[in-house]
Protein backbone atom coordinates (compact mmCIF):
# COMPACT_ATOMS: atom_id res chain seq x y z
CA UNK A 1 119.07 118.52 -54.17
CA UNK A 2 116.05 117.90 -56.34
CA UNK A 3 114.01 115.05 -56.31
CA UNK A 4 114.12 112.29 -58.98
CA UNK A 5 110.54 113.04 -59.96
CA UNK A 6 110.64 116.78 -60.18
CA UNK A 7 108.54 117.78 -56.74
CA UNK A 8 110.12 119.11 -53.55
CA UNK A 9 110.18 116.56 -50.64
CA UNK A 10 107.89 117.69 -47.89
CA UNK A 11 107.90 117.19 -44.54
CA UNK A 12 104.63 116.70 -42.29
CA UNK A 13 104.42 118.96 -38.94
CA UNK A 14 103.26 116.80 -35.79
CA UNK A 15 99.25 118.46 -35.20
CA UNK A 16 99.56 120.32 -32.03
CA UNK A 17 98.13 118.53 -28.76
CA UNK A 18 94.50 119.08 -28.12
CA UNK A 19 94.06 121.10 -24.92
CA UNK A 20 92.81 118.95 -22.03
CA UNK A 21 89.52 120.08 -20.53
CA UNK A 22 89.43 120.51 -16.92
CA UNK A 23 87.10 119.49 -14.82
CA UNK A 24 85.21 122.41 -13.98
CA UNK A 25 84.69 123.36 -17.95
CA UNK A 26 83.78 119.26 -18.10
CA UNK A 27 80.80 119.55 -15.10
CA UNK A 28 79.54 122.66 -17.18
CA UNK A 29 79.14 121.07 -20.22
CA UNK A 30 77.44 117.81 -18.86
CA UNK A 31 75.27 120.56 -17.18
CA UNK A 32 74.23 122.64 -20.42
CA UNK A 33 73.65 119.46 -22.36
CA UNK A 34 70.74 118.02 -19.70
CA UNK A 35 69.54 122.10 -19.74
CA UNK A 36 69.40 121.70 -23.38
CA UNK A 37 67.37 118.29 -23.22
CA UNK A 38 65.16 119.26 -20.52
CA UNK A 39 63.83 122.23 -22.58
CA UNK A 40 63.08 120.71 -25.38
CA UNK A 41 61.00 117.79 -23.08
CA UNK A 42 59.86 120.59 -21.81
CA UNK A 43 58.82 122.28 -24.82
CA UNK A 44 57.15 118.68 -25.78
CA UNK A 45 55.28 118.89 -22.66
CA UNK A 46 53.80 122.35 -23.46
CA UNK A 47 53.10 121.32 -26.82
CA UNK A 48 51.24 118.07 -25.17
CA UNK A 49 49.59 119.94 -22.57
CA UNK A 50 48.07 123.25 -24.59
CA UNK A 51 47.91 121.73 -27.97
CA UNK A 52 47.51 118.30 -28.22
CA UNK A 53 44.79 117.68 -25.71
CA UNK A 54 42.91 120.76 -27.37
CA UNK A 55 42.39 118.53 -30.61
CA UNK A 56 41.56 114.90 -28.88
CA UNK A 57 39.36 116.58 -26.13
CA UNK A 58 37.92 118.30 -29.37
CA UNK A 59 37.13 115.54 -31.39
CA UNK A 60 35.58 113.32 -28.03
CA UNK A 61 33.07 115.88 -27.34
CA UNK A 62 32.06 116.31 -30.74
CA UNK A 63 31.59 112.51 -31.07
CA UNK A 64 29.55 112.78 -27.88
CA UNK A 65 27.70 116.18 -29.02
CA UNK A 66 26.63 113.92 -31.90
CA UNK A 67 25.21 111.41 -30.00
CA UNK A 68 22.68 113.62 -27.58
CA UNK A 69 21.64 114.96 -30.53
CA UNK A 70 20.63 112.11 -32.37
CA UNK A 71 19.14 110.33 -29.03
CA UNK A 72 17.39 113.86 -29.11
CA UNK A 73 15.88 113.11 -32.40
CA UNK A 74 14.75 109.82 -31.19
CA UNK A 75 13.52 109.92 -27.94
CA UNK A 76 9.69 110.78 -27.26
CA UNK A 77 8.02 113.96 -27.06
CA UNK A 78 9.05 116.14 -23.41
CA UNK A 79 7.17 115.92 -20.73
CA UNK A 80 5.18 118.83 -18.53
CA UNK A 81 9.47 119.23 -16.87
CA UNK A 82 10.84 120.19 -20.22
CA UNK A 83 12.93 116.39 -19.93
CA UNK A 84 12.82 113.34 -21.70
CA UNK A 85 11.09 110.68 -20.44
CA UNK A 86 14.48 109.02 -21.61
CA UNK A 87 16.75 111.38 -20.51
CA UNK A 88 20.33 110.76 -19.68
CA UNK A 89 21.84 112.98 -17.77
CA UNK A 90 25.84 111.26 -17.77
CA UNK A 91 25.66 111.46 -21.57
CA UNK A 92 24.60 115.26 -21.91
CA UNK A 93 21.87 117.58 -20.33
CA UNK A 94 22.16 119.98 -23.17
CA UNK A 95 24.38 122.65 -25.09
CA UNK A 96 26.27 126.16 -23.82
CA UNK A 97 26.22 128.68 -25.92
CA UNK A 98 28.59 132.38 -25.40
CA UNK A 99 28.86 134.08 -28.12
CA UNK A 100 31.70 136.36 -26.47
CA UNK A 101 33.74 133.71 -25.37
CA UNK A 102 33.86 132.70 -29.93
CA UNK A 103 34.11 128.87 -28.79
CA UNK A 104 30.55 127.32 -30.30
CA UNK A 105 28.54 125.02 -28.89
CA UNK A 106 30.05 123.60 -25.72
CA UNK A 107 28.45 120.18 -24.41
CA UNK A 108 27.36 120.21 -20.55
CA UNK A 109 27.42 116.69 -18.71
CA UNK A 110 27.65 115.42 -15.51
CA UNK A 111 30.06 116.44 -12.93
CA UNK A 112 33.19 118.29 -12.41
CA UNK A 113 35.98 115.89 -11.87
CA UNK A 114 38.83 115.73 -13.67
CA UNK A 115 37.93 112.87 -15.78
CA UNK A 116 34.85 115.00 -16.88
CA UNK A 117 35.90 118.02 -17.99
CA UNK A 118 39.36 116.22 -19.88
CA UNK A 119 36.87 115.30 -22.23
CA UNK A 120 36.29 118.68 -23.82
CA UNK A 121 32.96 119.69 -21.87
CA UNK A 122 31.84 121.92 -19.11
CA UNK A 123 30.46 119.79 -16.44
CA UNK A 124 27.78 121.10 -13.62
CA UNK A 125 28.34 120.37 -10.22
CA UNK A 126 27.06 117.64 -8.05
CA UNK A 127 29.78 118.85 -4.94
CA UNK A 128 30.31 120.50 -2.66
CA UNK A 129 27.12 122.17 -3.88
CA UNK A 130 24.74 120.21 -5.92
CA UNK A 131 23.79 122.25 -9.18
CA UNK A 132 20.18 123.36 -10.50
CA UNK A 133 19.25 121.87 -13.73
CA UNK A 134 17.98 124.78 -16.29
CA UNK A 135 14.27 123.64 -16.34
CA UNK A 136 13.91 123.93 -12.70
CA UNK A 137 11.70 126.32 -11.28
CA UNK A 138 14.46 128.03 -9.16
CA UNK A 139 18.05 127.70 -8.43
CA UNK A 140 21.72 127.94 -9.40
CA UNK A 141 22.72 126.25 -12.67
CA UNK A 142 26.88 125.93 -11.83
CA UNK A 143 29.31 124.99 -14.65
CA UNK A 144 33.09 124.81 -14.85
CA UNK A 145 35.42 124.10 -17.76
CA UNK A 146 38.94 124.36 -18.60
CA UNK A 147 40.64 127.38 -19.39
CA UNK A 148 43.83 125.71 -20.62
CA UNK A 149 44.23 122.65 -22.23
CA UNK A 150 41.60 119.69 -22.69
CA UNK A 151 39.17 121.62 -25.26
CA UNK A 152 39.40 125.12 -22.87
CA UNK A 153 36.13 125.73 -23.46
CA UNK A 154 36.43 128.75 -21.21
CA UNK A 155 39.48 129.92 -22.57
CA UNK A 156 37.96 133.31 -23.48
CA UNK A 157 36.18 133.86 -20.30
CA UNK A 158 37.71 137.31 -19.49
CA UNK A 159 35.80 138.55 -22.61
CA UNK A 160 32.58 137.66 -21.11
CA UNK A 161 31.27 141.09 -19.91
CA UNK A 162 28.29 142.42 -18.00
CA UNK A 163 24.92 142.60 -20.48
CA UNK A 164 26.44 140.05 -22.88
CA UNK A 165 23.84 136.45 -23.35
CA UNK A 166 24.63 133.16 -22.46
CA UNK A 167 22.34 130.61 -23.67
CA UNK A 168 21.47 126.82 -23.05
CA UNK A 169 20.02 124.70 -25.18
CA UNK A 170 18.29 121.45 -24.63
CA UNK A 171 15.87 119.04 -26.63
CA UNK A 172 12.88 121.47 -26.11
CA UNK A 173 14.22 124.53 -24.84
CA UNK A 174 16.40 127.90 -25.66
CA UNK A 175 17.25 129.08 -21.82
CA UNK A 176 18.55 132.76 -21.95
CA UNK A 177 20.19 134.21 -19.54
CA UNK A 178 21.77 137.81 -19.16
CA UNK A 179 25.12 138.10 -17.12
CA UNK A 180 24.94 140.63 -14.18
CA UNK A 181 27.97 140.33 -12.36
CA UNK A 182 31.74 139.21 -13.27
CA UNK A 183 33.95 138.40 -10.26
CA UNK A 184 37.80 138.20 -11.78
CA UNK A 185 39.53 136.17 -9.00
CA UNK A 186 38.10 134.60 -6.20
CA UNK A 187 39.72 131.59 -3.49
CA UNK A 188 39.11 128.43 -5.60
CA UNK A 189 37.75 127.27 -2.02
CA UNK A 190 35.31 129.31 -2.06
CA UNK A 191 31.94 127.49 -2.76
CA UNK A 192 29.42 130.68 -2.17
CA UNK A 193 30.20 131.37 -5.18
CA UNK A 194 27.64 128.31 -6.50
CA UNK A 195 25.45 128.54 -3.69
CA UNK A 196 21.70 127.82 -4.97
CA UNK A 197 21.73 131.59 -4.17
CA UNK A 198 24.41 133.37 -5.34
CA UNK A 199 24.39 135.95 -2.06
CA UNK A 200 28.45 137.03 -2.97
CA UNK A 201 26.85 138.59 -6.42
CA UNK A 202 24.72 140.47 -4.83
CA UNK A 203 21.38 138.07 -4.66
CA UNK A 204 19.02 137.70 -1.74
CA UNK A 205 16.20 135.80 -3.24
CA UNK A 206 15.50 132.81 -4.63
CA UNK A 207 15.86 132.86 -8.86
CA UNK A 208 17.11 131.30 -11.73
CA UNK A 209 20.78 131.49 -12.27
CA UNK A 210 23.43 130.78 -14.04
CA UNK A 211 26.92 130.53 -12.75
CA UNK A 212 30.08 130.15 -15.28
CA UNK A 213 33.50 129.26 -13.01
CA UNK A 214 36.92 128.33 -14.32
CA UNK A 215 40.53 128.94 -13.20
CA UNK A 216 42.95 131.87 -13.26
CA UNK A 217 45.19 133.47 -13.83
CA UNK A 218 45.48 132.00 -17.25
CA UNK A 219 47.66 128.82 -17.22
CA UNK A 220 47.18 128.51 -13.58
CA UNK A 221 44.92 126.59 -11.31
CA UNK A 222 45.23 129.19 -8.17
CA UNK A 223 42.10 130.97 -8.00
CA UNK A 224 38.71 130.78 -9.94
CA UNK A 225 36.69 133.80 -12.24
CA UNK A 226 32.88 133.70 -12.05
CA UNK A 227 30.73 134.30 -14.32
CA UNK A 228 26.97 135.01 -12.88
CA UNK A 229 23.83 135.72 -15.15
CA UNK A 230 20.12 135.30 -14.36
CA UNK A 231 17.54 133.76 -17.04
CA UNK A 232 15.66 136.49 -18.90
CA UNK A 233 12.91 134.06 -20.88
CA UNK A 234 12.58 130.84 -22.51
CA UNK A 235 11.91 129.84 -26.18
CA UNK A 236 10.57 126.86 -27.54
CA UNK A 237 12.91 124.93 -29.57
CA UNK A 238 10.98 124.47 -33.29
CA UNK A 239 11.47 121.80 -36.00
CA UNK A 240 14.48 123.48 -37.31
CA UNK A 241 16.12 124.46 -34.42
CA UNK A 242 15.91 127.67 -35.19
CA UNK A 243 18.37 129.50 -32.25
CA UNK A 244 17.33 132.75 -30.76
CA UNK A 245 17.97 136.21 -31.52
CA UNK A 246 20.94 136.84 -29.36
CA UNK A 247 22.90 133.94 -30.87
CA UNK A 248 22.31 135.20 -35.02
C-alpha cells in the first residue's frame, strides 16, 4: 500500500558490529605508534645534532673571529716572538686556512675540550701533549675540530691530500705549511700522533709541524684521521692583509 505522501516507506538495516581487536593485533599497534614517534624524535634529533648546531656554532665563532680581529687592529706593534705584547691566547691565537677542505677561515683557540670546539673552532692541545704555538722555533702545532656537527670545521678532511697547503694566519704572520703525510684511521688513544715530533709520520728530528686530527669514520667518534704537514716559509702580513699565493 502506498504511502499518504507519495514515497515508499523505508526501513533502516542495523550497521553490522565492528570486529573486536584482539589483543595481540592491540600490543602491535601500541607498538608501531611509539616506532612511529620515536623516529620522528629521532629525526628531530638528527636535524638538532647535524644541522642546527652547524648554524649557532657558526654564528659564535664568527662573533668571536670578529673580535681577534679588531683587538688585532688595536693592540701594539709585535714583538721580536711574532706575539702581541697583549696577546690573548683563550680568545684566539690566529686563523686556519685549507683551501681543500672549502670551509674558510676557521678560528684556532685554546684547548680541546668539548666546550671548546662546540663553539665552531679548532682548538690546539694543551693534553695529553701540550701543543707548539706557530711562531715557535720548533715543534708540533696540534689542532682538532669537529667533523660532524658544531661548525665541522673538518668536515672535508678526507679531501685534504698529500702536496696540498695549509696555512695559519696571525696578527703579523702568514705560516705555510705543506702536508706530507695523511694517516686515515688511527686509535683515538693514540697520542704519538701529536708528539712534539711526529716519529709515526715518519719524522726523526726536531721541526716545525703541523698536525690536523679529527674523528672517523664520518658520524662517528671511534678512531681519529691525521693530517701532518711541515712549514715551508713565512710571510709578513702587510697593511691589507694581503694572503699568500697558495690561498688566491
Amino acid at each position: 500500500m502506498a504511502s499518504t505522501t507519495g514515497r515508499e516507506e523505508t526501513t533502516s538495516q542495523p550497521s553490522p558490529p565492528k570486529a573486536k581487536r584482539g589483543p595481540v593485533a592491540s600490543v602491535f599497534g601500541v607498538i608501531g605508534e611509539l616506532l612511529i614517534t620515536a623516529g620522528l624524535l629521532l629525526g628531530l634529533f638528527v636535524v638538532y645534532s647535524l644541522w642546527w648546531t652547524n648554524v649557532t656554532a657558526d654564528k659564535q665563532a664568527d662573533q668571536q673571529a670578529d673580535q681577534v680581529r679588531k683587538h688585532w687592529a688595536a693592540a701594539p706593534p709585535a714583538g721580536q716572538d711574532g706575539k702581541a705584547p697583549s696577546f690573548d691566547t683563550k680568545s684566539g691565537i690566529g686563523f686556519l686556512h685549507v683551501p681543500s677542505m672549502k670551509n674558510g677561515e676557521v678560528l684556532i683557540k685554546k684547548g680541546t675540550a668539548v666546550s671548546v670546539l662546540n663553539q665552531g673552532v679548532a682548538g690546539y692541545y694543551t693534553s695529553p701533549v701540550k701543543s707548539a704555538l706557530p711562531w715557535d722555533k720548533k715543534g708540533n702545532v696540534t689542532l682538532a675540530a669537529h667533523r660532524d656537527g658544531h661548525g665541522a670545521k673538518f668536515h672535508n678532511i678526507h679531501k685534504v691530500k698529500v702536496g696540498d697547503p695549509v696555512v695559519i694566519e696571525t696578527r703579523d704572520t702568514w705560516y705555510v705549511y705543506k702536508v706530507y703525510k695523511i694517516l686515515a684511521s688511527t686509535s683515538k688513544y693514540n697520542v704519538n700522533t701529536i708528539q712534539q715530533i711526529p716519529k709515526e709520520s715518519g719524522k726523526s728530528k726536531p721541526g716545525r709541524y703541523l698536525t690536523l686530527t679529527t674523528c672517523t669514520p664520518i658520524y662517528t667518534s671511534d678512531y681519529r684521521y691525521i693530517v701532518w704537514s711541515q712549514l715551508v716559509r713565512t710571510q709578513k702580513v702587510d697593511k691589507d692583509r694581503t694572503p699568500p699565493p697558495e690561498l688566491r
